[in-house]
PDB file of N, CA and C in Angstrom:
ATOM      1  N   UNK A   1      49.574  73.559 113.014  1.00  0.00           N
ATOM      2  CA  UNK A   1      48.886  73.630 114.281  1.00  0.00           C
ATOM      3  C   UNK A   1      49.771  73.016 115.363  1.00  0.00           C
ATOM      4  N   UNK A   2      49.997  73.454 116.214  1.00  0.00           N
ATOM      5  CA  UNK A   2      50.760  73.304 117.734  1.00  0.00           C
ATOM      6  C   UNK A   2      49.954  72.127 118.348  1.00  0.00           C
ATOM      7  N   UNK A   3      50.198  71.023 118.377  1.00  0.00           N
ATOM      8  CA  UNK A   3      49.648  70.428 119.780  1.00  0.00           C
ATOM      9  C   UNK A   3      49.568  70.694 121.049  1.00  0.00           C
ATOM     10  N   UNK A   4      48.519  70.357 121.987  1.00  0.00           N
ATOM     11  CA  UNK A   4      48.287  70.988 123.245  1.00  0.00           C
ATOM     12  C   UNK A   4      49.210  70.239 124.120  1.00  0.00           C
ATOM     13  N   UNK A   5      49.719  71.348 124.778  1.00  0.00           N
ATOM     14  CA  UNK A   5      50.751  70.141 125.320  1.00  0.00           C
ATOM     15  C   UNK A   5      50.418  70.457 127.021  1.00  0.00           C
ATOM     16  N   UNK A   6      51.005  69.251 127.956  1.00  0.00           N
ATOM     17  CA  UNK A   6      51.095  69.054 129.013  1.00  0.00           C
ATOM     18  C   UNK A   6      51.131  69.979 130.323  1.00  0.00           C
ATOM     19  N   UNK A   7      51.169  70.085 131.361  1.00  0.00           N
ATOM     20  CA  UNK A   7      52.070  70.954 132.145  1.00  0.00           C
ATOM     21  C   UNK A   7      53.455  70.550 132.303  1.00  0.00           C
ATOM     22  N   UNK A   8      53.865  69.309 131.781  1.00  0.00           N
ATOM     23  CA  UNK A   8      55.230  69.168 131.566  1.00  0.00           C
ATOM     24  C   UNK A   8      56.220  68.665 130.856  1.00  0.00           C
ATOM     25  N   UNK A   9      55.358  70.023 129.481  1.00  0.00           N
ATOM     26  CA  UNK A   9      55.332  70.174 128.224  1.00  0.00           C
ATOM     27  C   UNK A   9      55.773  68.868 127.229  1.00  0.00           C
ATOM     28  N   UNK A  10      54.600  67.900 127.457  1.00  0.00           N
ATOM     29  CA  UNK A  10      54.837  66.942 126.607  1.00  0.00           C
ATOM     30  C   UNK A  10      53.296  67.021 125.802  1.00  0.00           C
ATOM     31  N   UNK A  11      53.591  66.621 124.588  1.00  0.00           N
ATOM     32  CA  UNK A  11      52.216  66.561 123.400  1.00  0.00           C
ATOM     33  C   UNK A  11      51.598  65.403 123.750  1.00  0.00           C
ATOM     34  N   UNK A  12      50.121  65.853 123.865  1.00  0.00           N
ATOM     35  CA  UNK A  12      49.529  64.667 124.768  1.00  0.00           C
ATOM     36  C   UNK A  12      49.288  63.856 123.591  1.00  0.00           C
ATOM     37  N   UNK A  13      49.683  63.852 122.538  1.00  0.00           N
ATOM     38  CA  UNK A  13      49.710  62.817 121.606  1.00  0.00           C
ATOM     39  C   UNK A  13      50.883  61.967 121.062  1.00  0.00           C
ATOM     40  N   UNK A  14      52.082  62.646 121.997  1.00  0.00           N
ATOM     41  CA  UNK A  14      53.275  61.650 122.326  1.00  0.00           C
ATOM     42  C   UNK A  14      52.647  60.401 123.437  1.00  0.00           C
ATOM     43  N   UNK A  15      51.692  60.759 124.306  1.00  0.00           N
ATOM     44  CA  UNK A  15      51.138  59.458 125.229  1.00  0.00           C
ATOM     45  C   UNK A  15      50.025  58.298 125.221  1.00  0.00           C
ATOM     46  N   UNK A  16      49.902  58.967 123.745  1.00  0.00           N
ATOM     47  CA  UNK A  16      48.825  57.954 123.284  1.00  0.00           C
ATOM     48  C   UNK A  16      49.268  57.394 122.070  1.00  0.00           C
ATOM     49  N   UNK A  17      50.544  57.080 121.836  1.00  0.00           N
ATOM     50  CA  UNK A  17      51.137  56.296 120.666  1.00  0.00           C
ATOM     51  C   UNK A  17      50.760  55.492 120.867  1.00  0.00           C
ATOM     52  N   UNK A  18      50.917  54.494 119.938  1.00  0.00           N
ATOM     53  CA  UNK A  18      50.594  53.037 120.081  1.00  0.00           C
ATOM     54  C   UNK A  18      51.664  52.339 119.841  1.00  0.00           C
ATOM     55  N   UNK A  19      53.007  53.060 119.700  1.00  0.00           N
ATOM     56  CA  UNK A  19      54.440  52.527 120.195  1.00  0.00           C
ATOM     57  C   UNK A  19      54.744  52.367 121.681  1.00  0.00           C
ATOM     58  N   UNK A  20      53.945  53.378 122.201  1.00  0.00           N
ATOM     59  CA  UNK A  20      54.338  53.264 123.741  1.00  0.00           C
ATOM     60  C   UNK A  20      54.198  52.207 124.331  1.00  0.00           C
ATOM     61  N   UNK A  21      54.785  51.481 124.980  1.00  0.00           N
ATOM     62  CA  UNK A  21      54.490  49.959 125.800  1.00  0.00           C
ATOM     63  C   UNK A  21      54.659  50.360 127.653  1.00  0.00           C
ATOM     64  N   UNK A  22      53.514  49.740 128.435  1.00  0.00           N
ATOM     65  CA  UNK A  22      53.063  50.069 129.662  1.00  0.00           C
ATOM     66  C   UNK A  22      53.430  48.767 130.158  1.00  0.00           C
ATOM     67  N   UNK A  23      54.300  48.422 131.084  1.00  0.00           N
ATOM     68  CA  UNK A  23      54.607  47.291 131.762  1.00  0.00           C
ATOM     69  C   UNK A  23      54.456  47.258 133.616  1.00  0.00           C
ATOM     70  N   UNK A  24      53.391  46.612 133.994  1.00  0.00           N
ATOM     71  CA  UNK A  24      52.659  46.435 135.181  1.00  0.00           C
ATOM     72  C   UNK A  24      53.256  45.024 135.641  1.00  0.00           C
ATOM     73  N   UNK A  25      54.084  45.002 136.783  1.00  0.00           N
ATOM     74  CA  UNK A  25      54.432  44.157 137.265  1.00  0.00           C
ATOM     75  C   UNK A  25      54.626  44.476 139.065  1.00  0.00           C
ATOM     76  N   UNK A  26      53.790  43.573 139.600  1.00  0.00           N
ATOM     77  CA  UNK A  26      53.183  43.530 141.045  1.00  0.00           C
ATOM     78  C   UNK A  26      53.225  42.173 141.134  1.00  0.00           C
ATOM     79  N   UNK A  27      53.574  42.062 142.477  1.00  0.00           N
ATOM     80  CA  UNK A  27      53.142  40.031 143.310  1.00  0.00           C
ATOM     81  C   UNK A  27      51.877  39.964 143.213  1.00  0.00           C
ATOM     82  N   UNK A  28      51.474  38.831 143.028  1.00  0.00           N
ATOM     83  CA  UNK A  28      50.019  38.042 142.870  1.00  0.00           C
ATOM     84  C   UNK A  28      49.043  39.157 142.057  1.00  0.00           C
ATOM     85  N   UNK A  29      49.913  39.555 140.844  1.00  0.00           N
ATOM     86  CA  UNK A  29      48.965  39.985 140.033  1.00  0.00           C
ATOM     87  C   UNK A  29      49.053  39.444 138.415  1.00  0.00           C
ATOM     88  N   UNK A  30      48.252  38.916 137.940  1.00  0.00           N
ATOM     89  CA  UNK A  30      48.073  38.234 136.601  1.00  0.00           C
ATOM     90  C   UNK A  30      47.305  38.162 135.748  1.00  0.00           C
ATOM     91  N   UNK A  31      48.039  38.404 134.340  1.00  0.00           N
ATOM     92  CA  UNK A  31      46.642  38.753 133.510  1.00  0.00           C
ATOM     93  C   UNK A  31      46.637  37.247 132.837  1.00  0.00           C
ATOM     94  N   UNK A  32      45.991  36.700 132.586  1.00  0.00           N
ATOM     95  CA  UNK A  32      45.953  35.473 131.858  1.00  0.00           C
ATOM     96  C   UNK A  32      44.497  35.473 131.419  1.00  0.00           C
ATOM     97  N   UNK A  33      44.352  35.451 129.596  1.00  0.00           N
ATOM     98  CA  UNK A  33      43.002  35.247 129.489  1.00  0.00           C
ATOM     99  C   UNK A  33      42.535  33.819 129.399  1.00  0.00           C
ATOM    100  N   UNK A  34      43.160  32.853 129.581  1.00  0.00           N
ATOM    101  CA  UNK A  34      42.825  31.500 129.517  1.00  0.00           C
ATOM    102  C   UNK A  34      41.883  31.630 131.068  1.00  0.00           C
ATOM    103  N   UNK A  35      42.272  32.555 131.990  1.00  0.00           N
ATOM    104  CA  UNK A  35      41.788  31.706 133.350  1.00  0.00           C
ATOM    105  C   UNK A  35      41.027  32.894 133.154  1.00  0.00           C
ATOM    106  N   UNK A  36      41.028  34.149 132.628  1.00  0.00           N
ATOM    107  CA  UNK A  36      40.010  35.071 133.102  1.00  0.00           C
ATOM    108  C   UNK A  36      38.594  34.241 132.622  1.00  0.00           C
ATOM    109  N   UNK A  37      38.855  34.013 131.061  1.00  0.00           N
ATOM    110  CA  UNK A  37      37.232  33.842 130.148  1.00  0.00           C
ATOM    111  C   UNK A  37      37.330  32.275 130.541  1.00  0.00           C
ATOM    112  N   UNK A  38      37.858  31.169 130.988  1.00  0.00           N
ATOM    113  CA  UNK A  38      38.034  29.839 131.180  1.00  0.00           C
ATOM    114  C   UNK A  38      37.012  29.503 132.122  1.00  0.00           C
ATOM    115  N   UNK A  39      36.771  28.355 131.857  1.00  0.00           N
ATOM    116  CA  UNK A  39      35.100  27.664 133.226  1.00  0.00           C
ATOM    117  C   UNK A  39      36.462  26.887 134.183  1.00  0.00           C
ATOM    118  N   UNK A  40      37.234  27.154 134.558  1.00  0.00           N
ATOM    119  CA  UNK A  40      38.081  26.495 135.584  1.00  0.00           C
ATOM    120  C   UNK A  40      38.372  27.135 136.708  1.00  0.00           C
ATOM    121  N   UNK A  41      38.711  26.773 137.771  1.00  0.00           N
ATOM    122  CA  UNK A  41      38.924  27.300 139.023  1.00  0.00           C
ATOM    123  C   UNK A  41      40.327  28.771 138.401  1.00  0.00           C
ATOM    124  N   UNK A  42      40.156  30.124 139.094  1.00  0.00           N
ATOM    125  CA  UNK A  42      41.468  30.534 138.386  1.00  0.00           C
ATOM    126  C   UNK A  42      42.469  30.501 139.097  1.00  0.00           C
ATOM    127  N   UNK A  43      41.871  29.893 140.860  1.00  0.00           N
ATOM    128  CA  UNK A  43      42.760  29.928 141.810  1.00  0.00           C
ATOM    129  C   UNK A  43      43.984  28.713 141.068  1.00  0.00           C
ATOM    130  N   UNK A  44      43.337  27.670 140.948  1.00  0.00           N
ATOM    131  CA  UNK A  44      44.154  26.397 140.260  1.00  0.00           C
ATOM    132  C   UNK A  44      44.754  26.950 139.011  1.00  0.00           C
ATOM    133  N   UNK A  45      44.250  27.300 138.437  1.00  0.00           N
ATOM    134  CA  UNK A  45      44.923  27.293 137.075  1.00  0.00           C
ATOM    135  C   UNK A  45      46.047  28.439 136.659  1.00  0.00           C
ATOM    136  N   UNK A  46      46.196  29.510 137.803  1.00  0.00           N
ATOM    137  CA  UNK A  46      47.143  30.622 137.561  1.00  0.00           C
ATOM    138  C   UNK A  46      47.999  29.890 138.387  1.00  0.00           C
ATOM    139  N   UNK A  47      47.939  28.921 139.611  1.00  0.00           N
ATOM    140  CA  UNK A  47      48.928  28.431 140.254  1.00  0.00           C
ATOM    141  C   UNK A  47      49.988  27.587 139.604  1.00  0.00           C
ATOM    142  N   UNK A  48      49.197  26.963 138.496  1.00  0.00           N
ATOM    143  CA  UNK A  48      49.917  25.525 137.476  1.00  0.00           C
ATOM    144  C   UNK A  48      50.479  26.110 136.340  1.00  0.00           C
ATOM    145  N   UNK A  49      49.777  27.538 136.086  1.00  0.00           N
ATOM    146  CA  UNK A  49      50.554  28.438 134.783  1.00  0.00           C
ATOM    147  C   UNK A  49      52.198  28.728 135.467  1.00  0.00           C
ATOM    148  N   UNK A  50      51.635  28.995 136.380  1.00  0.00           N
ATOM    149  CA  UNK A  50      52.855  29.699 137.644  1.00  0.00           C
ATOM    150  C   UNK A  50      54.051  29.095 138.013  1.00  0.00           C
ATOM    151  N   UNK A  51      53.686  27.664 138.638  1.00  0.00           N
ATOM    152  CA  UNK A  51      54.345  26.686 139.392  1.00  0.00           C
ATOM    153  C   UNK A  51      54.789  25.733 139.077  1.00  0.00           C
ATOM    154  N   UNK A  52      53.869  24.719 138.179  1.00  0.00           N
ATOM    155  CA  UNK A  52      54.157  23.980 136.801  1.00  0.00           C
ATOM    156  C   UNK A  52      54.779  23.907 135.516  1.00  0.00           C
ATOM    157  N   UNK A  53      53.433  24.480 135.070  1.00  0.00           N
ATOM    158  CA  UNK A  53      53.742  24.062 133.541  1.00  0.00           C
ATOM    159  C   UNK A  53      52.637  25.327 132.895  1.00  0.00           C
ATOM    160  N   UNK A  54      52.872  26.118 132.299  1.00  0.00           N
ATOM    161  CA  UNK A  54      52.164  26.934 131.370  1.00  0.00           C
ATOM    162  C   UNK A  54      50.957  26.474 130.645  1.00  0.00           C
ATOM    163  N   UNK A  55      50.092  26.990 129.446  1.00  0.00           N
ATOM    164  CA  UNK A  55      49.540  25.986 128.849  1.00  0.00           C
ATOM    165  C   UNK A  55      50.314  25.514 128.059  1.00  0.00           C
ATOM    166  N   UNK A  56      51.029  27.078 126.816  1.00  0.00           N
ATOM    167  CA  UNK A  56      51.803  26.323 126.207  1.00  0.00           C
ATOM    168  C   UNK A  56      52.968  25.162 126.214  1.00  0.00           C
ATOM    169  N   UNK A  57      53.181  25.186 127.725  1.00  0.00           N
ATOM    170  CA  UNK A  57      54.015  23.693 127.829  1.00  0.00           C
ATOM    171  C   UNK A  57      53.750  22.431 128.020  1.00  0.00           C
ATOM    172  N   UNK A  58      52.153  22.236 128.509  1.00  0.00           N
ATOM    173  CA  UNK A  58      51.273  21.530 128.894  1.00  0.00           C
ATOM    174  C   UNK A  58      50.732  21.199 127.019  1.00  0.00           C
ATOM    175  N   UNK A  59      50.658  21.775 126.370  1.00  0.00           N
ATOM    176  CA  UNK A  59      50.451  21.335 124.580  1.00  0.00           C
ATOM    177  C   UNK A  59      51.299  20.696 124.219  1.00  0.00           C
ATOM    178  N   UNK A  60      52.747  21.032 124.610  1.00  0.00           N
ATOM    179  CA  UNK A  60      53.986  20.586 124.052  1.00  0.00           C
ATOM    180  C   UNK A  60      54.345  19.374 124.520  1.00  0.00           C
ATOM    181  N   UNK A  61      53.889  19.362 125.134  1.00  0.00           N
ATOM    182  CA  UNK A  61      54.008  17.662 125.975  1.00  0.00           C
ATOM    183  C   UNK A  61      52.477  16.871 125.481  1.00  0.00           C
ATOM    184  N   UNK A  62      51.338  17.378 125.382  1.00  0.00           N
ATOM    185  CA  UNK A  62      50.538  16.641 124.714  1.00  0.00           C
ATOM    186  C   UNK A  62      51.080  16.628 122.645  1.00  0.00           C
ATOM    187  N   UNK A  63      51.619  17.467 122.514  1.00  0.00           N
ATOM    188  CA  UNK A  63      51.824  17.124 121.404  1.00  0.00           C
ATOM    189  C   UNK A  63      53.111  15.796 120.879  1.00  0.00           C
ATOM    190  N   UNK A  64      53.922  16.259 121.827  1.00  0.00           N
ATOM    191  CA  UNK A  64      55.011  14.946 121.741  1.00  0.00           C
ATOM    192  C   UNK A  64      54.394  13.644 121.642  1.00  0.00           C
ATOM    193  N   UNK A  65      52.999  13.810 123.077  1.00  0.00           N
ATOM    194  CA  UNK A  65      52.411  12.194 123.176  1.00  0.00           C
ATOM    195  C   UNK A  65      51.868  11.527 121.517  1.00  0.00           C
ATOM    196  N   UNK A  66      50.826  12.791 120.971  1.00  0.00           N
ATOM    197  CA  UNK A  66      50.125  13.079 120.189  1.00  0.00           C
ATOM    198  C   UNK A  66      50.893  12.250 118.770  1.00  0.00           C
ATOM    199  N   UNK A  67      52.100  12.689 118.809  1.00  0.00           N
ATOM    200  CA  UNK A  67      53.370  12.378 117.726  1.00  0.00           C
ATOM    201  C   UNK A  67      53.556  11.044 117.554  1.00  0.00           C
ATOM    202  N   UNK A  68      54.036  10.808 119.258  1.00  0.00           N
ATOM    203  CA  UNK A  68      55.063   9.326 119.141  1.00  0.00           C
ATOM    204  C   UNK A  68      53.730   8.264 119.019  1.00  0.00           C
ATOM    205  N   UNK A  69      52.469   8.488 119.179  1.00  0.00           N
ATOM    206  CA  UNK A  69      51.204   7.569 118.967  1.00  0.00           C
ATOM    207  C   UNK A  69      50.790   7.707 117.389  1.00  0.00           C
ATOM    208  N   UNK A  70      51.217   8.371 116.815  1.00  0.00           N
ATOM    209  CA  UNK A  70      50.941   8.795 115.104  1.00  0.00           C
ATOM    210  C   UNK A  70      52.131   7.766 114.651  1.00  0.00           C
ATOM    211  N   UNK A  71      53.409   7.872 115.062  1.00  0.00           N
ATOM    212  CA  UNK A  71      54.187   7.384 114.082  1.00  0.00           C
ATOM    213  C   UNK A  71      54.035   5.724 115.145  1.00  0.00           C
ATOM    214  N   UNK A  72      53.670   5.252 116.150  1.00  0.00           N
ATOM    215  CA  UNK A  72      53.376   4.035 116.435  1.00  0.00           C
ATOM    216  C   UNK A  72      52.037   3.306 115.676  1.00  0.00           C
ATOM    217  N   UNK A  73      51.801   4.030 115.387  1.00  0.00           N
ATOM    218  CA  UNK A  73      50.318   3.658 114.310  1.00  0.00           C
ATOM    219  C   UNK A  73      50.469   3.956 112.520  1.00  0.00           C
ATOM    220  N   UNK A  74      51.624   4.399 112.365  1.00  0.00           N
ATOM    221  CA  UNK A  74      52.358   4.787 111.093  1.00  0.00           C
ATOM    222  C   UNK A  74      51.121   5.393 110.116  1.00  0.00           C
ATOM    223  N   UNK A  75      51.116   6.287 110.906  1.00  0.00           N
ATOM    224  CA  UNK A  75      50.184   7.316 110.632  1.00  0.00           C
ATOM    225  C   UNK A  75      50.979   8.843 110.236  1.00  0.00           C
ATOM    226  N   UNK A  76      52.324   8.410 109.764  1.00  0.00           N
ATOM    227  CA  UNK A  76      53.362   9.264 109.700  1.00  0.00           C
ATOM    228  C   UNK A  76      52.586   9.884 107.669  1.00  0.00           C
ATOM    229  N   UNK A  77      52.228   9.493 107.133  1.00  0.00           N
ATOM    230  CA  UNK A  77      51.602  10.365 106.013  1.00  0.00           C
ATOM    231  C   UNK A  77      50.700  11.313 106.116  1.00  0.00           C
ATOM    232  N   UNK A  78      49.423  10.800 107.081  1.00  0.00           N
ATOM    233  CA  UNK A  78      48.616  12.054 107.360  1.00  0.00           C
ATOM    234  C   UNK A  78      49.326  13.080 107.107  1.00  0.00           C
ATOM    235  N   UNK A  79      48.039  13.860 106.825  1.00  0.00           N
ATOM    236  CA  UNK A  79      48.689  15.568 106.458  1.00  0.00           C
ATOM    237  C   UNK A  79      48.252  16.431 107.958  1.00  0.00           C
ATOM    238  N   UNK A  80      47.392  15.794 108.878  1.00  0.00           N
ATOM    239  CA  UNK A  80      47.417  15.867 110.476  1.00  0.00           C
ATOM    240  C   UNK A  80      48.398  16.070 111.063  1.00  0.00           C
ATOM    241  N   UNK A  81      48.783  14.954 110.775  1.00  0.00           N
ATOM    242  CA  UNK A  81      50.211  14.531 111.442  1.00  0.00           C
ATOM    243  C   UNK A  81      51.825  15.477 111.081  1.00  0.00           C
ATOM    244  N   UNK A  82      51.852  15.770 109.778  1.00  0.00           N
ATOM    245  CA  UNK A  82      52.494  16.409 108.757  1.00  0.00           C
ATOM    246  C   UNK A  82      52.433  18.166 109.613  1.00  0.00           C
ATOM    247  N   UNK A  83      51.299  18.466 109.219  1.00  0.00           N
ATOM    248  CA  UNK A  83      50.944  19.883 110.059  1.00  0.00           C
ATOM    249  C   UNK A  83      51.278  19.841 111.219  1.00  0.00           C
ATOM    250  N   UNK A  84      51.211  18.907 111.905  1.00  0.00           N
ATOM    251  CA  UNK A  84      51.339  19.123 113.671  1.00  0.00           C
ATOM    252  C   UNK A  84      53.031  18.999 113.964  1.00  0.00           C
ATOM    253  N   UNK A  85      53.755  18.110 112.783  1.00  0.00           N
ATOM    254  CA  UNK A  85      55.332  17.884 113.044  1.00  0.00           C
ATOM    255  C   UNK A  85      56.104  19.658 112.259  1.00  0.00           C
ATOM    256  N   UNK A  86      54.956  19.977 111.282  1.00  0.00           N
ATOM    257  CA  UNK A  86      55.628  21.036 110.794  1.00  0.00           C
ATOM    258  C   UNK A  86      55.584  22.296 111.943  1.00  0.00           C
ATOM    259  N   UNK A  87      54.813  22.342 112.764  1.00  0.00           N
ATOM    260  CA  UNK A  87      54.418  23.659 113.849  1.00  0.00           C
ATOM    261  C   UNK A  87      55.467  23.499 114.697  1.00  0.00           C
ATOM    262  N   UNK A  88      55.406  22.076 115.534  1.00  0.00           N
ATOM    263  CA  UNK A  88      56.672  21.597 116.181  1.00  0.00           C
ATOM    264  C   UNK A  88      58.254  22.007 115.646  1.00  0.00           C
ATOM    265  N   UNK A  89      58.463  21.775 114.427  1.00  0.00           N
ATOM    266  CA  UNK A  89      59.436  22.573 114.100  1.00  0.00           C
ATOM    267  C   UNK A  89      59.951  24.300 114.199  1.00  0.00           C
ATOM    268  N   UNK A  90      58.862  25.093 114.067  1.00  0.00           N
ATOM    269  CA  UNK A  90      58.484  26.338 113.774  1.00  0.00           C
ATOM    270  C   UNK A  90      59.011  26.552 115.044  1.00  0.00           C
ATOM    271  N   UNK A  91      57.848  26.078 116.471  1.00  0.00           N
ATOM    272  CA  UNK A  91      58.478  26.073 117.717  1.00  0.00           C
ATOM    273  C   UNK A  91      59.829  25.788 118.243  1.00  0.00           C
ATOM    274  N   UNK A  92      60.191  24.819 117.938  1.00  0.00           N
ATOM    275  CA  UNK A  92      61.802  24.553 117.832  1.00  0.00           C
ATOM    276  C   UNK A  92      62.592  25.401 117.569  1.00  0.00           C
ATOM    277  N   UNK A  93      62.373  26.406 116.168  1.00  0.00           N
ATOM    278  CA  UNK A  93      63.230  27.534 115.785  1.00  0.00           C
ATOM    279  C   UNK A  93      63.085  28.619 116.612  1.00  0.00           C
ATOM    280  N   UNK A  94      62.184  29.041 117.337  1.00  0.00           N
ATOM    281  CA  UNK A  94      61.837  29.915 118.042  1.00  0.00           C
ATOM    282  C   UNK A  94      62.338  29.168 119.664  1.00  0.00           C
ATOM    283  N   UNK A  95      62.431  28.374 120.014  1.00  0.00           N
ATOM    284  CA  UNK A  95      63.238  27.970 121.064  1.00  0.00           C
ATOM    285  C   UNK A  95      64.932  27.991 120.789  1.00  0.00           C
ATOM    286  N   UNK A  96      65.359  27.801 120.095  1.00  0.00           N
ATOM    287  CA  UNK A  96      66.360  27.881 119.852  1.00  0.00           C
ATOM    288  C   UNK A  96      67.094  29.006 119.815  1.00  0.00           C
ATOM    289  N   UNK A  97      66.099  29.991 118.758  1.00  0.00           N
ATOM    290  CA  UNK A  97      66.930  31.664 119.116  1.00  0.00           C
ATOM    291  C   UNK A  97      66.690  31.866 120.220  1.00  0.00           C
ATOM    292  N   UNK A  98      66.021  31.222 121.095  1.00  0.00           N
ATOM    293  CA  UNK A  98      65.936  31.917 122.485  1.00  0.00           C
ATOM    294  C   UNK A  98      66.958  31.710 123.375  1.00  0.00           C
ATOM    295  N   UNK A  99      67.527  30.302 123.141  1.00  0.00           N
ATOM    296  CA  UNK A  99      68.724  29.738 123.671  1.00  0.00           C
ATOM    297  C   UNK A  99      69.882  30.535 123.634  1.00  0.00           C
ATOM    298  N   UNK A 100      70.101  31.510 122.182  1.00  0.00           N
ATOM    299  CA  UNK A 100      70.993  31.510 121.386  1.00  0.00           C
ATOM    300  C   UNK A 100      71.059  32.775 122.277  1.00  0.00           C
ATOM    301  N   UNK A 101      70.183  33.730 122.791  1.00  0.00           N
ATOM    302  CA  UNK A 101      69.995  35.103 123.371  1.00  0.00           C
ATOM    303  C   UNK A 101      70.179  34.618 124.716  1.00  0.00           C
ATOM    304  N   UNK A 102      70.662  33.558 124.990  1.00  0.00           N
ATOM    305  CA  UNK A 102      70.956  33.488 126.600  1.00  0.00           C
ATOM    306  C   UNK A 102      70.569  33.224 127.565  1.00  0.00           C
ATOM    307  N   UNK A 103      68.862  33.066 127.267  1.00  0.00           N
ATOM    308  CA  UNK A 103      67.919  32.461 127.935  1.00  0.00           C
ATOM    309  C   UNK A 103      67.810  31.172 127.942  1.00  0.00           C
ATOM    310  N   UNK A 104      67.149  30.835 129.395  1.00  0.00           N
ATOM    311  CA  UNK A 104      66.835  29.668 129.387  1.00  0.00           C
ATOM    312  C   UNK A 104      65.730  28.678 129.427  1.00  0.00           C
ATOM    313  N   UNK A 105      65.596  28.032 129.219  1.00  0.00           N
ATOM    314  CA  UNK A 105      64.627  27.471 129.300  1.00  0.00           C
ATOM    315  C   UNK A 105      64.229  25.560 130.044  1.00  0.00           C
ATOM    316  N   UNK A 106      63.432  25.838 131.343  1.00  0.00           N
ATOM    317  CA  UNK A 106      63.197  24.971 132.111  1.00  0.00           C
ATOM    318  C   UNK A 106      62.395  23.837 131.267  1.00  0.00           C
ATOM    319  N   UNK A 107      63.554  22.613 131.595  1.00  0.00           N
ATOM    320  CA  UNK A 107      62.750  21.310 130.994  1.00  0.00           C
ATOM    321  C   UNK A 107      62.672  20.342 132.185  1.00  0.00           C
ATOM    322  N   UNK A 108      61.061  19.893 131.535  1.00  0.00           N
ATOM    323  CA  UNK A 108      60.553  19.071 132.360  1.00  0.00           C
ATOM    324  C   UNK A 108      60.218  17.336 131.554  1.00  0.00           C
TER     325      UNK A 108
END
């Protein structure tokens, strides 16, 4: 069977892959579901994703705090603690190939 194709003759089931990737990029437009479904202002909070600090960078810095107060309390056995230093690592590796590809990455 022939697929129905286009007026400019493309199979309209070449446009509904789910390989295809659609990239929308406009000023002051943002999808963020933290601020869409979030009880916070979204004016504030797309500005600090924006201007600041992300969430995920805003974790990464609570997690450092999170850390250096675990091993000041030598709370370094927890398996809490254990899990939260093992993710930190994970992240690390994934910062790193990112480095490695040329990118950069803003520290605060």
């Amino acid at each position: 069977m022939t697929p129905m194709m286009l007026p400019w003759l493309m199979p309209v089931w070449s446009i509904m892959s789910p390989l295809m990737r659609f990239d929308v990029k406009a000023d002051n437009w943002d999808y963020s579901p933290v601020t869409e479904w979030g009880q916070g202002d979204v004016q504030i909070e797309r500005r600090v994703a924006r201007d600041v600090a992300t969430p995920a960078r805003q974790l990464g810095i609570l997690t450092d705090v999170v850390l250096e107060l675990a091993r000041n309390a030598d709370l370094n056995d927890s398996k809490a603690v254990k899990r939260l230093e093992r993710l930190v690592e994970l992240i690390e590796e994934v910062k790193a190939d990112v480095r490695k590809q040329g990118q950069g990455l803003r520290e605060i």
